[in-house]
N, C-alpha and C. Protein backbone atom coordinates (compact mmCIF):
# COMPACT_ATOMS: atom_id res chain seq x y z
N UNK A 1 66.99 100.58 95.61
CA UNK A 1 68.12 99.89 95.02
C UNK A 1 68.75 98.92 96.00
N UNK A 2 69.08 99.48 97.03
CA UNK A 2 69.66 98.40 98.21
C UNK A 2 69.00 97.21 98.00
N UNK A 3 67.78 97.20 98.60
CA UNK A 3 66.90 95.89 98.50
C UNK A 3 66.56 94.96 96.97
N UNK A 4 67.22 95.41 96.39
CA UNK A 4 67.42 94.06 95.36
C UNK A 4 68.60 94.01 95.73
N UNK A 5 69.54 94.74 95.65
CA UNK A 5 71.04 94.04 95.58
C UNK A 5 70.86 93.17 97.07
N UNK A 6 70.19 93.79 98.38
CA UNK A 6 70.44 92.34 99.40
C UNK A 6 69.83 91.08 98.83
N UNK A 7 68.71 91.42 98.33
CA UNK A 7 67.95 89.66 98.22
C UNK A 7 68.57 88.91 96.64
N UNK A 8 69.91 89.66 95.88
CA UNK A 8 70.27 89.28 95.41
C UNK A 8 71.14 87.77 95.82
N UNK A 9 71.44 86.94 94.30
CA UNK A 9 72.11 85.82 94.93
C UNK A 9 73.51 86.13 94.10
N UNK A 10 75.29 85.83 94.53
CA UNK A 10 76.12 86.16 93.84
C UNK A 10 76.33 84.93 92.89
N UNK A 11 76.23 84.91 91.80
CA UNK A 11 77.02 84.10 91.04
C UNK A 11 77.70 82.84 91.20
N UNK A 12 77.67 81.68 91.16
CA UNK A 12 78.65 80.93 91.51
C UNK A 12 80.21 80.80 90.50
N UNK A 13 81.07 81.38 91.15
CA UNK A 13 82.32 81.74 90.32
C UNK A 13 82.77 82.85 90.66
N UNK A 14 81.75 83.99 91.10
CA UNK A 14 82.28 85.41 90.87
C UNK A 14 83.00 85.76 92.28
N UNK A 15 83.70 86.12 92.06
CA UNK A 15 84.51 87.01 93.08
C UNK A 15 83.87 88.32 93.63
N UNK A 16 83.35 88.74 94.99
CA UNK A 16 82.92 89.58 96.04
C UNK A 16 83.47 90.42 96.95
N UNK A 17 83.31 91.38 97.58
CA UNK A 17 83.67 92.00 98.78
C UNK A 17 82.43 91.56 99.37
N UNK A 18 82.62 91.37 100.86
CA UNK A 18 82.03 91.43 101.29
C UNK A 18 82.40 92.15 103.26
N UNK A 19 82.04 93.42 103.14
CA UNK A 19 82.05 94.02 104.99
C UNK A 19 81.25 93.49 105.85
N UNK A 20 80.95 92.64 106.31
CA UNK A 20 80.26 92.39 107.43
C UNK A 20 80.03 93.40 108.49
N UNK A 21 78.17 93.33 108.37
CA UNK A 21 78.06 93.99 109.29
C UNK A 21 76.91 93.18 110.53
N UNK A 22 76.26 92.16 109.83
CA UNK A 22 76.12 91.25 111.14
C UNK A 22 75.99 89.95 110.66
N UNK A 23 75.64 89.36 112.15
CA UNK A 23 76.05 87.71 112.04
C UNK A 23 74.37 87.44 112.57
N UNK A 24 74.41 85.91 112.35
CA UNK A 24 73.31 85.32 112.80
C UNK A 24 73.41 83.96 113.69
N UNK A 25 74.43 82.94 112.85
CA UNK A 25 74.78 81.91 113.78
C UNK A 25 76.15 81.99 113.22
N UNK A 26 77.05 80.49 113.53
CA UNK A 26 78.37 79.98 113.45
C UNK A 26 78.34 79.78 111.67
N UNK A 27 77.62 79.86 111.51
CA UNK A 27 77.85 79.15 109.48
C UNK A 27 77.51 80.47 108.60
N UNK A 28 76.65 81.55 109.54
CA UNK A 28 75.94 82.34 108.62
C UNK A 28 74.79 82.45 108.77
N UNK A 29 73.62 83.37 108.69
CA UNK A 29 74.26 84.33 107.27
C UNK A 29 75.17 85.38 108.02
N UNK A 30 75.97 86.14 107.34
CA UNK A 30 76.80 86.96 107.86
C UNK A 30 76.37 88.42 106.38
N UNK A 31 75.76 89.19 106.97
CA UNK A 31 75.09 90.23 106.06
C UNK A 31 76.27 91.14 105.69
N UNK A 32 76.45 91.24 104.35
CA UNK A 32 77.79 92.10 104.06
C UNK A 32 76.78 93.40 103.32
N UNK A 33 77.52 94.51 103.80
CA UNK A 33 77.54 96.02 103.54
C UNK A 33 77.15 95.86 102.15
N UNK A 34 77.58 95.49 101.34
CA UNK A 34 77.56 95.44 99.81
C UNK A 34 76.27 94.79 99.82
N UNK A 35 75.34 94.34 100.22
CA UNK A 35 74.17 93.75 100.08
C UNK A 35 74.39 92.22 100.16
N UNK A 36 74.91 91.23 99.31
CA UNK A 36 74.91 90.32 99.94
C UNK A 36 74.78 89.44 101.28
N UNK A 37 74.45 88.05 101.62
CA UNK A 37 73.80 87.14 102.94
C UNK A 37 74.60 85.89 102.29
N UNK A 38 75.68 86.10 103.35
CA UNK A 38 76.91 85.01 102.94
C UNK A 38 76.34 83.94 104.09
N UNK A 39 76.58 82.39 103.31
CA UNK A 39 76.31 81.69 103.96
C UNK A 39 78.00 81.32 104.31
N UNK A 40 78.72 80.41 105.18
CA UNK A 40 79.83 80.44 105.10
C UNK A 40 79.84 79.11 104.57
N UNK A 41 80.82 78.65 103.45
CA UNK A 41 80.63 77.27 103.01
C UNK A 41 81.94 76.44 103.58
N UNK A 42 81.31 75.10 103.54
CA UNK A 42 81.87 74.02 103.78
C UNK A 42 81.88 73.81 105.45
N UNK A 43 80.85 74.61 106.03
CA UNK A 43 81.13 73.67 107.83
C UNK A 43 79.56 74.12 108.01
N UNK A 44 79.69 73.60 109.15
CA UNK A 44 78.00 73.01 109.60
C UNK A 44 77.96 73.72 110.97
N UNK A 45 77.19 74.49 111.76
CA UNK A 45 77.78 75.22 113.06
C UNK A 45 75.63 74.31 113.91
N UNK A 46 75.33 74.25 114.77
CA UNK A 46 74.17 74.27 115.41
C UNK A 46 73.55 75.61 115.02
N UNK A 47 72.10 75.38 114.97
CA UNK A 47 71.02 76.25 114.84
C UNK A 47 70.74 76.77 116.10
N UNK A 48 70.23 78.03 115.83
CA UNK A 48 70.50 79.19 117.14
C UNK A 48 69.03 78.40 118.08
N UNK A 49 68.78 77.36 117.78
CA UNK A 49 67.85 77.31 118.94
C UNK A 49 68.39 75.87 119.66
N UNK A 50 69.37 75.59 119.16
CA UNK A 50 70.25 74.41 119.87
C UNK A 50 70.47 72.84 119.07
N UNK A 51 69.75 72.77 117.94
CA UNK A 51 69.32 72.22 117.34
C UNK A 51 70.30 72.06 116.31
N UNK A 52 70.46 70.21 115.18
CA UNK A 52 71.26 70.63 114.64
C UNK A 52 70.44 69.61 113.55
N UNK A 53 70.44 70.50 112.15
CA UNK A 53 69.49 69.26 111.15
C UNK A 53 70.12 67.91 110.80
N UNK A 54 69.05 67.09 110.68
CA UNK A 54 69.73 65.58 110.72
C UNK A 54 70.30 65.26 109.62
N UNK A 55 70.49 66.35 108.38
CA UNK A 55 71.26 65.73 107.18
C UNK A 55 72.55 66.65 107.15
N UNK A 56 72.66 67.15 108.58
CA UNK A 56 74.28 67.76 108.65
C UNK A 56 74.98 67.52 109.76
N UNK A 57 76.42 67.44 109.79
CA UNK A 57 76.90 67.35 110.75
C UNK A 57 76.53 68.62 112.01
N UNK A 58 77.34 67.68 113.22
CA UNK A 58 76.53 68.53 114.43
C UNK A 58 77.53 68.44 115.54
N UNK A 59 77.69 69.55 115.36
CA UNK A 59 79.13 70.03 116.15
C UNK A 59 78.40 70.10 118.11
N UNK A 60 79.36 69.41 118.65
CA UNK A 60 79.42 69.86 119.85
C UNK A 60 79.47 71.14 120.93
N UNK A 61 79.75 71.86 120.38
CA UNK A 61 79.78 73.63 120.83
C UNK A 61 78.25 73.95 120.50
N UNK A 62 78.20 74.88 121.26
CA UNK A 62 76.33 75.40 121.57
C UNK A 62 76.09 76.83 120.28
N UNK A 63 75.24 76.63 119.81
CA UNK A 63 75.27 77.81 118.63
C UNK A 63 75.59 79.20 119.03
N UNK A 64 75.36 79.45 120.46
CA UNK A 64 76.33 80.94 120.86
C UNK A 64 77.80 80.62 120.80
N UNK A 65 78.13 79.61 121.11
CA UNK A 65 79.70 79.78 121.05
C UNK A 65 80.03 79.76 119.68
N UNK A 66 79.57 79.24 118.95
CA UNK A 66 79.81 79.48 117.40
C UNK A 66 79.40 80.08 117.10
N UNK A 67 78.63 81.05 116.92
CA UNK A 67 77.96 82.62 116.54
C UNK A 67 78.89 83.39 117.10
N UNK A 68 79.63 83.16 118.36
CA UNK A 68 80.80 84.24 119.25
C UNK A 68 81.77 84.14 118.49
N UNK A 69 82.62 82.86 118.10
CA UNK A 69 83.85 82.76 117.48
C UNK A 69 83.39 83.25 115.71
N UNK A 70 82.40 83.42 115.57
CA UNK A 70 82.62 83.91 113.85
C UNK A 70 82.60 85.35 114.63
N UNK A 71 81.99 86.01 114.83
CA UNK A 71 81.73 87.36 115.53
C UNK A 71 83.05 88.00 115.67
N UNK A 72 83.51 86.98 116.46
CA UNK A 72 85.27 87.36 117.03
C UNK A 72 86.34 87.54 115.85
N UNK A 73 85.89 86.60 114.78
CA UNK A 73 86.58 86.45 113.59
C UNK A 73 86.58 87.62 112.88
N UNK A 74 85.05 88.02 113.11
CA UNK A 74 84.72 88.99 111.79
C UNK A 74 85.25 90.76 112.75
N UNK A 75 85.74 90.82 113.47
CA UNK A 75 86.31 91.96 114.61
C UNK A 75 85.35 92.59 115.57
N UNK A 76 84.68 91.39 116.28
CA UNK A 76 84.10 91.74 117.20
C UNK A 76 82.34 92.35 117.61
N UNK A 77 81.85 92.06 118.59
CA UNK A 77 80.68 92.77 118.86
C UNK A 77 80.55 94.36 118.93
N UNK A 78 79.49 94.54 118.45
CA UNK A 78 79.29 95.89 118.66
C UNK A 78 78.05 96.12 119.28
N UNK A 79 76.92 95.14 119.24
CA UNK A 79 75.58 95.41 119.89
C UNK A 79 75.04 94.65 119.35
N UNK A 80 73.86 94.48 119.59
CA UNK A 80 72.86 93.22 118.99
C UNK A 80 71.43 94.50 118.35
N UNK A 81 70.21 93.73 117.32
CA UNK A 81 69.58 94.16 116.93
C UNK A 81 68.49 94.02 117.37
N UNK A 82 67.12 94.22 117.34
CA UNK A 82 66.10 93.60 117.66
C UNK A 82 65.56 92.31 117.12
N UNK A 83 66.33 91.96 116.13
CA UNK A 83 66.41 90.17 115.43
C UNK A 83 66.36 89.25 116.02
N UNK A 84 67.85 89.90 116.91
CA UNK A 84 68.93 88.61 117.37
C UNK A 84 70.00 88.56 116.72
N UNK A 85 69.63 89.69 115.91
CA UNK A 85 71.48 89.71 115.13
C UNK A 85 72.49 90.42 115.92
N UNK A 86 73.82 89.83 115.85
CA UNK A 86 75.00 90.68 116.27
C UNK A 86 75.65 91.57 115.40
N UNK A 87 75.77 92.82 115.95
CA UNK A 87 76.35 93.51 114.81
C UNK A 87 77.85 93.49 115.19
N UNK A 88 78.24 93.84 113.92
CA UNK A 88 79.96 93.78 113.72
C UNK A 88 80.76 94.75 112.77
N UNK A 89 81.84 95.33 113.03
CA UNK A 89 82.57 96.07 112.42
C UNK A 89 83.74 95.33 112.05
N UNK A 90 84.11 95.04 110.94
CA UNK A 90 85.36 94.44 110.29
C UNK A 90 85.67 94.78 109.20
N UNK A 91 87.11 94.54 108.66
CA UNK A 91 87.48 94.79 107.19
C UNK A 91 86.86 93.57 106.17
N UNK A 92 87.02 94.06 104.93
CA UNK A 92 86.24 93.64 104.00
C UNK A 92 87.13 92.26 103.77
N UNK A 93 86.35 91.16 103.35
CA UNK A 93 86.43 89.92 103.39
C UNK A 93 86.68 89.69 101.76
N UNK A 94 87.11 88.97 100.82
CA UNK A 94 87.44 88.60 99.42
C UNK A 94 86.10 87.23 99.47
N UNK A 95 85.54 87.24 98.82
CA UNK A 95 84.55 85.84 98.78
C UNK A 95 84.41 85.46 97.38
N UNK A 96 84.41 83.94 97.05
CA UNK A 96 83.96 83.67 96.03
C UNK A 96 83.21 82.87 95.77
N UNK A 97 81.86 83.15 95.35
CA UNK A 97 80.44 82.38 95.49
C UNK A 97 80.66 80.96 95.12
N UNK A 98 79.91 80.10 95.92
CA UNK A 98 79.11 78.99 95.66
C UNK A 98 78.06 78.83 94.91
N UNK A 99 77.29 80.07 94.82
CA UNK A 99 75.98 79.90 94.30
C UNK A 99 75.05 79.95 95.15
N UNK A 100 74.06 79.71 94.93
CA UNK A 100 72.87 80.20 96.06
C UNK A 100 72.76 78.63 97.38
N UNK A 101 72.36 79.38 98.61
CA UNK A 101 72.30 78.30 99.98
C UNK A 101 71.37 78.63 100.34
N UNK A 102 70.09 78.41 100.23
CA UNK A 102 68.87 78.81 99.81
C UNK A 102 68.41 79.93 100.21
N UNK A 103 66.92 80.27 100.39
CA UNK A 103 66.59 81.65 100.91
C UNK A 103 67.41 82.83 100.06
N UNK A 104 67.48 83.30 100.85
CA UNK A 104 68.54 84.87 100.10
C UNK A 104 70.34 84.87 100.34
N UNK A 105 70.43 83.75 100.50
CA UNK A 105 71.79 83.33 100.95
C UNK A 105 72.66 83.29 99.67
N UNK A 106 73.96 83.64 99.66
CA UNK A 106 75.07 83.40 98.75
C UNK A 106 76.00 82.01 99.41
N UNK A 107 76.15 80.79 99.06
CA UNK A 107 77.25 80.33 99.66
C UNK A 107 78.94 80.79 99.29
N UNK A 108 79.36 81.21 100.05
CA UNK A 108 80.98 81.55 99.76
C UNK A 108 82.29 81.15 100.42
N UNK A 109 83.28 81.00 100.16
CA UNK A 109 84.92 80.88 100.54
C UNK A 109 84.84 82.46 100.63
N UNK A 110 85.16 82.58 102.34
CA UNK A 110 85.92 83.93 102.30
C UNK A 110 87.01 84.05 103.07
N UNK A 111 88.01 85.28 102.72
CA UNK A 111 89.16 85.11 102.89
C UNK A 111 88.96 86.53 104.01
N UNK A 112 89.32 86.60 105.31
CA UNK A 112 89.76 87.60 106.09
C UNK A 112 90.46 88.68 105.56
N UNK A 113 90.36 89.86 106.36
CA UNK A 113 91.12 90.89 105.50
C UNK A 113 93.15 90.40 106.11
N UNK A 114 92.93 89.49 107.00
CA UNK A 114 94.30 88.92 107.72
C UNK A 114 95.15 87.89 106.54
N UNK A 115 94.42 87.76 105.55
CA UNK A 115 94.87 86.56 104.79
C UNK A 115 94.13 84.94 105.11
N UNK A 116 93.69 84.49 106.16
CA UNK A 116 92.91 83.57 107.10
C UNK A 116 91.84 82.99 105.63
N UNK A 117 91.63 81.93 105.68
CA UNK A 117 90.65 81.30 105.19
C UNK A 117 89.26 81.23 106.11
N UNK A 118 88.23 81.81 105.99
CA UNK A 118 86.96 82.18 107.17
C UNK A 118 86.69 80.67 107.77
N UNK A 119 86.51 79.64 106.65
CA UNK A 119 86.06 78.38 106.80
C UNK A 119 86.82 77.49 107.84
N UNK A 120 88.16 77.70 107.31
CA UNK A 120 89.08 76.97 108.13
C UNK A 120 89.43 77.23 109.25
N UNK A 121 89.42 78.95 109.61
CA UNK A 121 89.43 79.48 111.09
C UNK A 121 88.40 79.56 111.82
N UNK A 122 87.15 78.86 111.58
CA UNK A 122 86.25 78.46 112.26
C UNK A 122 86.09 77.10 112.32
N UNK A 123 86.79 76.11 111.42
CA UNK A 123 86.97 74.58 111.92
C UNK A 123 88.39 74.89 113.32
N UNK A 124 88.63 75.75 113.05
CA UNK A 124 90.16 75.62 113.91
C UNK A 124 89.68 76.47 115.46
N UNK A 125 88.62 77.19 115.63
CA UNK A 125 87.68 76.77 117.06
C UNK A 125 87.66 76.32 117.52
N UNK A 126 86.72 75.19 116.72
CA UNK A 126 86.16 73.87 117.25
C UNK A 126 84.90 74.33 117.39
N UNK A 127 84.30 75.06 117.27
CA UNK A 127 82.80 75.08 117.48
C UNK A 127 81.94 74.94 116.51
N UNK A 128 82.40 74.47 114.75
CA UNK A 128 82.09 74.22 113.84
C UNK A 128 82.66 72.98 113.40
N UNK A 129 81.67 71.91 112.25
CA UNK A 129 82.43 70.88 111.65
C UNK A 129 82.32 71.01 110.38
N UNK A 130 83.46 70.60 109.61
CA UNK A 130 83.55 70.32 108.24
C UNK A 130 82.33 69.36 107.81
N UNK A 131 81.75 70.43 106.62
CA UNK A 131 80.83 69.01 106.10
C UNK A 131 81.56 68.75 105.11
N UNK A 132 81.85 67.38 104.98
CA UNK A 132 82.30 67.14 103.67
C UNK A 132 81.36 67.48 102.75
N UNK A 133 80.58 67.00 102.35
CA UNK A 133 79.61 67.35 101.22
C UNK A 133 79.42 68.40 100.69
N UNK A 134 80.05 69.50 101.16
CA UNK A 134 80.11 70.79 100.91
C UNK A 134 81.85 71.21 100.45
N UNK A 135 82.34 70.59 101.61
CA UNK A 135 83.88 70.97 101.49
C UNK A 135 85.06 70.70 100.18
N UNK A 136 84.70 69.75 100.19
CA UNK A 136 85.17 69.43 98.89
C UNK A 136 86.72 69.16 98.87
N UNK A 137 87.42 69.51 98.50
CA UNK A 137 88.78 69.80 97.76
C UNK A 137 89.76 70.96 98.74
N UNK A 138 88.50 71.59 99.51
CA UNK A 138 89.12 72.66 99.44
C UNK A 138 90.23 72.65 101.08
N UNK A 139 91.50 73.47 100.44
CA UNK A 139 92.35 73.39 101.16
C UNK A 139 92.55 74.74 102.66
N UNK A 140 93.17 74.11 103.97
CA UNK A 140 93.50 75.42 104.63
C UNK A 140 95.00 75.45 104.33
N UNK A 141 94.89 76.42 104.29
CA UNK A 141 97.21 76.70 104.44
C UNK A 141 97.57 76.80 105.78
């Protein structure tokens, strides 16, 4: 049962929990307890091999420092996997899908268990950039 609900995609519209329990880079995926592979929407972070694709913006910070500050966001390291994933213990996040970001990915707006908009407290780093093309409308408070 687990393994459909992970390689599931959420809905675009529907409202989620999502616990994080690890990270991969600065944008995502960020693997939530509930099965879902949140992509984080609306910012663009470097690819964990330093690299940043040429039809997205390309943030200046090195993909560990943006893999650290979501990490930090989501309450911290706990150990790494044999992946390369970081694992993490945090409270459950409110998300509401984008729709699928390809692969097994959900794109989502998620909201910290702090109240925090995820998106916006990782433009507010600096180790991530807003893509517009993604961002849209959408507001930080």
């Amino acid at each position: 049962m687990f393994l459909l609900i992970a390689a599931s995609i959420v809905a675009s519209g529907r409202t989620f929990a999502c616990t994080p329990m690890r990270v991969w880079d600065g944008d995502g995926p960020v693997w939530c307890e509930e099965g879902p592979r949140v992509r984080i929407s609306g910012i663009a972070a470097r690819e964990m091999d330093g690299t940043c694709n040429a039809n997205q913006p390309c943030p200046d910070a090195t993909a560990i420092a943006a893999r650290d500050a979501l990490v930090n966001l989501l309450g911290g390291p706990l150990g790494t996997v044999p992946t390369g994933h970081i694992v993490v213990t945090g409270g459950t996040m409110r998300c509401i899908s984008t729709g699928a970001a390809g692969g097994s990915r959900t794109g989502a707006w998620c909201t910290l268990p702090s109240g925090a908009d995820l998106s916006c407290a990782m433009v507010a780093t600096g180790t991530v950039l807003k893509w517009d093309r993604y961002w849209g409308n959408h507001q930080c408070r």
